[in-house]
C-alpha atoms as a PDB file:
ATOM      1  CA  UNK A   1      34.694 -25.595  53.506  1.00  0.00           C
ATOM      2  CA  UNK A   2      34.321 -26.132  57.401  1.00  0.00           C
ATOM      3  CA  UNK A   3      32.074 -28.963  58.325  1.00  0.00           C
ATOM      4  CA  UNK A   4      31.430 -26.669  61.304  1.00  0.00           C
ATOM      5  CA  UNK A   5      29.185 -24.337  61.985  1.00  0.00           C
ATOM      6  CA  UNK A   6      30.646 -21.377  63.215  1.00  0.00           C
ATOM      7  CA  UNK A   7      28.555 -19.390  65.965  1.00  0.00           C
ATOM      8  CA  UNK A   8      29.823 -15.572  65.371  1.00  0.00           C
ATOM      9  CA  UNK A   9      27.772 -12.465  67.381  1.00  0.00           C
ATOM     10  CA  UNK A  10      27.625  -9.132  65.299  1.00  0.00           C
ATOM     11  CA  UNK A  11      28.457  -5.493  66.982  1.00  0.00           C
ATOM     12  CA  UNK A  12      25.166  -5.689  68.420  1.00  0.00           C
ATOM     13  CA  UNK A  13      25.852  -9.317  70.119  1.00  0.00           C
ATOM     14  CA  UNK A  14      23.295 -10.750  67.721  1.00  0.00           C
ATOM     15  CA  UNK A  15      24.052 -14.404  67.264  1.00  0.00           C
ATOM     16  CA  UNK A  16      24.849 -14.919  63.887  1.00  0.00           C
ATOM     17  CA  UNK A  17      25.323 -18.500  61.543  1.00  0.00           C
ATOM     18  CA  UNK A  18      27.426 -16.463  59.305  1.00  0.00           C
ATOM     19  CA  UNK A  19      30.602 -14.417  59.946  1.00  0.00           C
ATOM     20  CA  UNK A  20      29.486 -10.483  59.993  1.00  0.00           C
ATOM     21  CA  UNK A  21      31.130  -9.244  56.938  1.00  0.00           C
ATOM     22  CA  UNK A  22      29.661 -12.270  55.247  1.00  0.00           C
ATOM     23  CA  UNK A  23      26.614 -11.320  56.391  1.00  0.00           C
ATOM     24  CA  UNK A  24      26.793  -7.938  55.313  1.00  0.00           C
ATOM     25  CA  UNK A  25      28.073  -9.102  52.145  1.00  0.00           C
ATOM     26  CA  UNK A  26      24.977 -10.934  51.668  1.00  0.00           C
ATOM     27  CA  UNK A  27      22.594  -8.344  52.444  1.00  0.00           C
ATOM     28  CA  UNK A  28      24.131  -6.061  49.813  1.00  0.00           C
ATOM     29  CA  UNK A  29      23.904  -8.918  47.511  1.00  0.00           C
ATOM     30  CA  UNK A  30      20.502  -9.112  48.698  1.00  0.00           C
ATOM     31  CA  UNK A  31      19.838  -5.374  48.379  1.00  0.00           C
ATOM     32  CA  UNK A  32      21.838  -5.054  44.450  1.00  0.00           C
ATOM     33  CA  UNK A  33      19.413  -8.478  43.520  1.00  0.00           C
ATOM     34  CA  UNK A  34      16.550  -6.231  44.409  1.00  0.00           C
ATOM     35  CA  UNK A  35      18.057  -3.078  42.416  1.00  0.00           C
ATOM     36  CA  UNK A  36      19.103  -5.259  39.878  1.00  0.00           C
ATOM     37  CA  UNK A  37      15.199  -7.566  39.316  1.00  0.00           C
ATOM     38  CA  UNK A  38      13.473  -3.663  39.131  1.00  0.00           C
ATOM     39  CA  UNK A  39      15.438  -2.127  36.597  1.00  0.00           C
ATOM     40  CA  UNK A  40      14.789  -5.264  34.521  1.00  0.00           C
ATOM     41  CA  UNK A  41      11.335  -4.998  35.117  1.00  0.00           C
ATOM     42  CA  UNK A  42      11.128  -1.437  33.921  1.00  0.00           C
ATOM     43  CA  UNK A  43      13.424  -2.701  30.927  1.00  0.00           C
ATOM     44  CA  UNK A  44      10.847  -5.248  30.353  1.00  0.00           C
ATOM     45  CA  UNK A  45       8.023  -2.732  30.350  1.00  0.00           C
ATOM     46  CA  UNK A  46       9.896  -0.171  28.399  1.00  0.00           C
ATOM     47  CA  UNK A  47      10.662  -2.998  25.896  1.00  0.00           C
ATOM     48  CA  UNK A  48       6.633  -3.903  26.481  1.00  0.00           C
ATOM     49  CA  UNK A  49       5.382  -0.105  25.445  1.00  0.00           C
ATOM     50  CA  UNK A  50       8.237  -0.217  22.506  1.00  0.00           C
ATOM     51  CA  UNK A  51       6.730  -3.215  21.401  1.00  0.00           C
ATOM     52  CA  UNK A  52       3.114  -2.286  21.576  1.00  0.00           C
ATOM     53  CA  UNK A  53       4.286   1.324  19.532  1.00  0.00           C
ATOM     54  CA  UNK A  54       6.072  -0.685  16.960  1.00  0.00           C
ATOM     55  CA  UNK A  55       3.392  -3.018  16.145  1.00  0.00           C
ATOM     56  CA  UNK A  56       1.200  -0.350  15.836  1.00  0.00           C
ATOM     57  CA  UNK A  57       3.359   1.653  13.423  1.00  0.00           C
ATOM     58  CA  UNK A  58       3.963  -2.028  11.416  1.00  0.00           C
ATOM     59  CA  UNK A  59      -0.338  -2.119  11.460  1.00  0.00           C
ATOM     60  CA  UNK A  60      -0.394   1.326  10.471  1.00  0.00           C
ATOM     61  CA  UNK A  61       2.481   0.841   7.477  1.00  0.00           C
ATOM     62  CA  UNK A  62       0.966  -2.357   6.410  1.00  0.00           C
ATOM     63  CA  UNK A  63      -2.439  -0.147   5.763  1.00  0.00           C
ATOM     64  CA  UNK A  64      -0.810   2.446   3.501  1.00  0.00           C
ATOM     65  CA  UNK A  65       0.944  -0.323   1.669  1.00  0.00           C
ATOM     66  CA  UNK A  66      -2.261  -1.975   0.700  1.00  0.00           C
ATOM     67  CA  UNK A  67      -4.375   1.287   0.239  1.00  0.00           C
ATOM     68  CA  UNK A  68      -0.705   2.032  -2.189  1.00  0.00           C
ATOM     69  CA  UNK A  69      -1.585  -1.627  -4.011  1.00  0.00           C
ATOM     70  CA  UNK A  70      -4.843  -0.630  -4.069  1.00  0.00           C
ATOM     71  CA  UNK A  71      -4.763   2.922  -6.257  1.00  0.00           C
ATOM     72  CA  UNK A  72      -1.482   1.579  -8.250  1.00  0.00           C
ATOM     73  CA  UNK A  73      -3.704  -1.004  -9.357  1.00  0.00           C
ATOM     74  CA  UNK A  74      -7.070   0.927  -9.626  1.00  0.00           C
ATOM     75  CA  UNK A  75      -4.866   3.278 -11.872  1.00  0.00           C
ATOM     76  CA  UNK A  76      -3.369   1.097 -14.165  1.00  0.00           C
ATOM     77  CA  UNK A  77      -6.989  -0.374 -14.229  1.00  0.00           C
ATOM     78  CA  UNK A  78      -8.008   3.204 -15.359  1.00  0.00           C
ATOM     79  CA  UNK A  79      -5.195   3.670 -17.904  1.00  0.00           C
ATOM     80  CA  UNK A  80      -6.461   0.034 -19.230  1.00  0.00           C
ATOM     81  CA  UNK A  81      -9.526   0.938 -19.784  1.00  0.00           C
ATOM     82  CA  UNK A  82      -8.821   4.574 -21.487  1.00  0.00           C
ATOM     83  CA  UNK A  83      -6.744   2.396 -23.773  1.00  0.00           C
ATOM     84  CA  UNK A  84      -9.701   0.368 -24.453  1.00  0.00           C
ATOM     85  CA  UNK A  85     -12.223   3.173 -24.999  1.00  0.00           C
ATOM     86  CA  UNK A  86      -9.393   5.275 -27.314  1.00  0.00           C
ATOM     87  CA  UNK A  87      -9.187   1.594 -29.278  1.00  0.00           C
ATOM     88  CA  UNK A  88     -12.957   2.147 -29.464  1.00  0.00           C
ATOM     89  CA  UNK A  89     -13.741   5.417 -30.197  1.00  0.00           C
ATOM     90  CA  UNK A  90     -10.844   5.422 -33.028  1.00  0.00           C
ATOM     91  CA  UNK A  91     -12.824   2.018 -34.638  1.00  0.00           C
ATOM     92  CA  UNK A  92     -15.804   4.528 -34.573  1.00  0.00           C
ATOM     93  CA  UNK A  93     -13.696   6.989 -36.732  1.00  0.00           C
ATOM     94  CA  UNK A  94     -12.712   4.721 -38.978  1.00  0.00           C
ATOM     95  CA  UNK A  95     -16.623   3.216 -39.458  1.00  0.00           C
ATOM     96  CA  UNK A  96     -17.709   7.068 -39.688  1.00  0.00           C
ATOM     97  CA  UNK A  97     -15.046   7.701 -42.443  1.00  0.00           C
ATOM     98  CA  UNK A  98     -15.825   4.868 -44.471  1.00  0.00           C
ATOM     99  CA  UNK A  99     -19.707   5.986 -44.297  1.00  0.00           C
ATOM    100  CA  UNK A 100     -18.769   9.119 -45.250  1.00  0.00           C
ATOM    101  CA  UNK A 101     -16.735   7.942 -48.246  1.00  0.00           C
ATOM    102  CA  UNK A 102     -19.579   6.174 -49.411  1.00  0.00           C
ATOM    103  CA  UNK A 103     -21.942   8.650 -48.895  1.00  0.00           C
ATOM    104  CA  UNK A 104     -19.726  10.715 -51.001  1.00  0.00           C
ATOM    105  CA  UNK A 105     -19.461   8.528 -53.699  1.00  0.00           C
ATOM    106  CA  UNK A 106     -22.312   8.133 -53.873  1.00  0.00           C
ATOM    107  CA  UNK A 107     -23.262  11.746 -53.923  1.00  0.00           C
ATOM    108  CA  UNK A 108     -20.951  11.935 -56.556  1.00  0.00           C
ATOM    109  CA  UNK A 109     -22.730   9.156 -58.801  1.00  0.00           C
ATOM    110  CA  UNK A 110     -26.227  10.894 -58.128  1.00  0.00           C
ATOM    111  CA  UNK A 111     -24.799  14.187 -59.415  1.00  0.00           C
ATOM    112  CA  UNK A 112     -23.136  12.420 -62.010  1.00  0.00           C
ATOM    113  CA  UNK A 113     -26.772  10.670 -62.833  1.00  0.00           C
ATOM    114  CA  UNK A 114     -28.508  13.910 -62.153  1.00  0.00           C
ATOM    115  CA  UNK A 115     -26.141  16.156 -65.137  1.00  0.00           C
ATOM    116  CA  UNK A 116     -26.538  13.122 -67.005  1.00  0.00           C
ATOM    117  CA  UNK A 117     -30.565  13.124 -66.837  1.00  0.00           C
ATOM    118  CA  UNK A 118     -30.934  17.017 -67.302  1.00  0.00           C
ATOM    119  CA  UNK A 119     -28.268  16.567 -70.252  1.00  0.00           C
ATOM    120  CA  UNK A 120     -30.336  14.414 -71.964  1.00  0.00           C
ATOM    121  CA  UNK A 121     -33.927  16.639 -70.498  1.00  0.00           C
ATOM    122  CA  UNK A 122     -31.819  19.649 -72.507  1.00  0.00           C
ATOM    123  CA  UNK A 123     -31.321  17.455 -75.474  1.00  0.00           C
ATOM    124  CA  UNK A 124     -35.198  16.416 -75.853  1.00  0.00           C
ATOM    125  CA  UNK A 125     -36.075  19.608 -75.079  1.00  0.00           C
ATOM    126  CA  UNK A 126     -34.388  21.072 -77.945  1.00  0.00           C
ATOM    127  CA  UNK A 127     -34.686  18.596 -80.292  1.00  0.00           C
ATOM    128  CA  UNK A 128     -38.819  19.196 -80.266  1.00  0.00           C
ATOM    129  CA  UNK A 129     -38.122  22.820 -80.916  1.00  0.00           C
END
């Protein structure tokens, strides 16, 4: 590089530190930075919205995967308990049958007891005749 400074004058005998097309270089440099910083800044608040959508739909997700948890659960809750109250009503049965066995027997003894009693009523009845 020069040590000097170089005094140039543009078409329009501006004085100028720089050499023109240096100059003009510059300013389009200048002008693409400008370009170049917007567009990132609508990038960035494209990204910005994207980001804001996605979280919401992640939110959103993250609700129907709990309310999912939620019944799954609540259901095999229910199908629990059915077990339980078949287990429940069947031990019912089973009490009601036994009852009913030994009611029957013991209908059948009282009947037994009964033929038994008018047997014998029969027999006294015709021995005094």
């Amino acid at each position: 590089m020069d040590d000097k400074i170089k005094i140039t004058f543009d078409k329009e005998y501006k004085i100028r530190l720089l050499e023109e097309n240096k100059f003009n270089r510059a300013n389009e440099l200048q002008s693409e930075g400008v370009v170049f910083v917007d567009k990132i800044t609508n990038f960035h608040d494209k990204v910005d919205i994207l980001v804001d959508v996605l979280e919401k739909h992640a939110a959103r997700i993250d609700s129907y995967k709990l309310k999912a948890i939620g019944l799954r659960l609540a259901v095999e809750n229910e199908n629990e308990s059915r077990n339980r109250q078949i287990k429940s009503i069947q031990a019912i049965i089973s009490e009601k049958k036994a009852e009913l066995d030994r009611y029957t027997t013991q209908l059948n003894s009282l009947e037994r007891i009964e033929s038994d009693q008018k047997a014998i009523l029969e027999k006294m009845t015709n021995n005094r005749k």
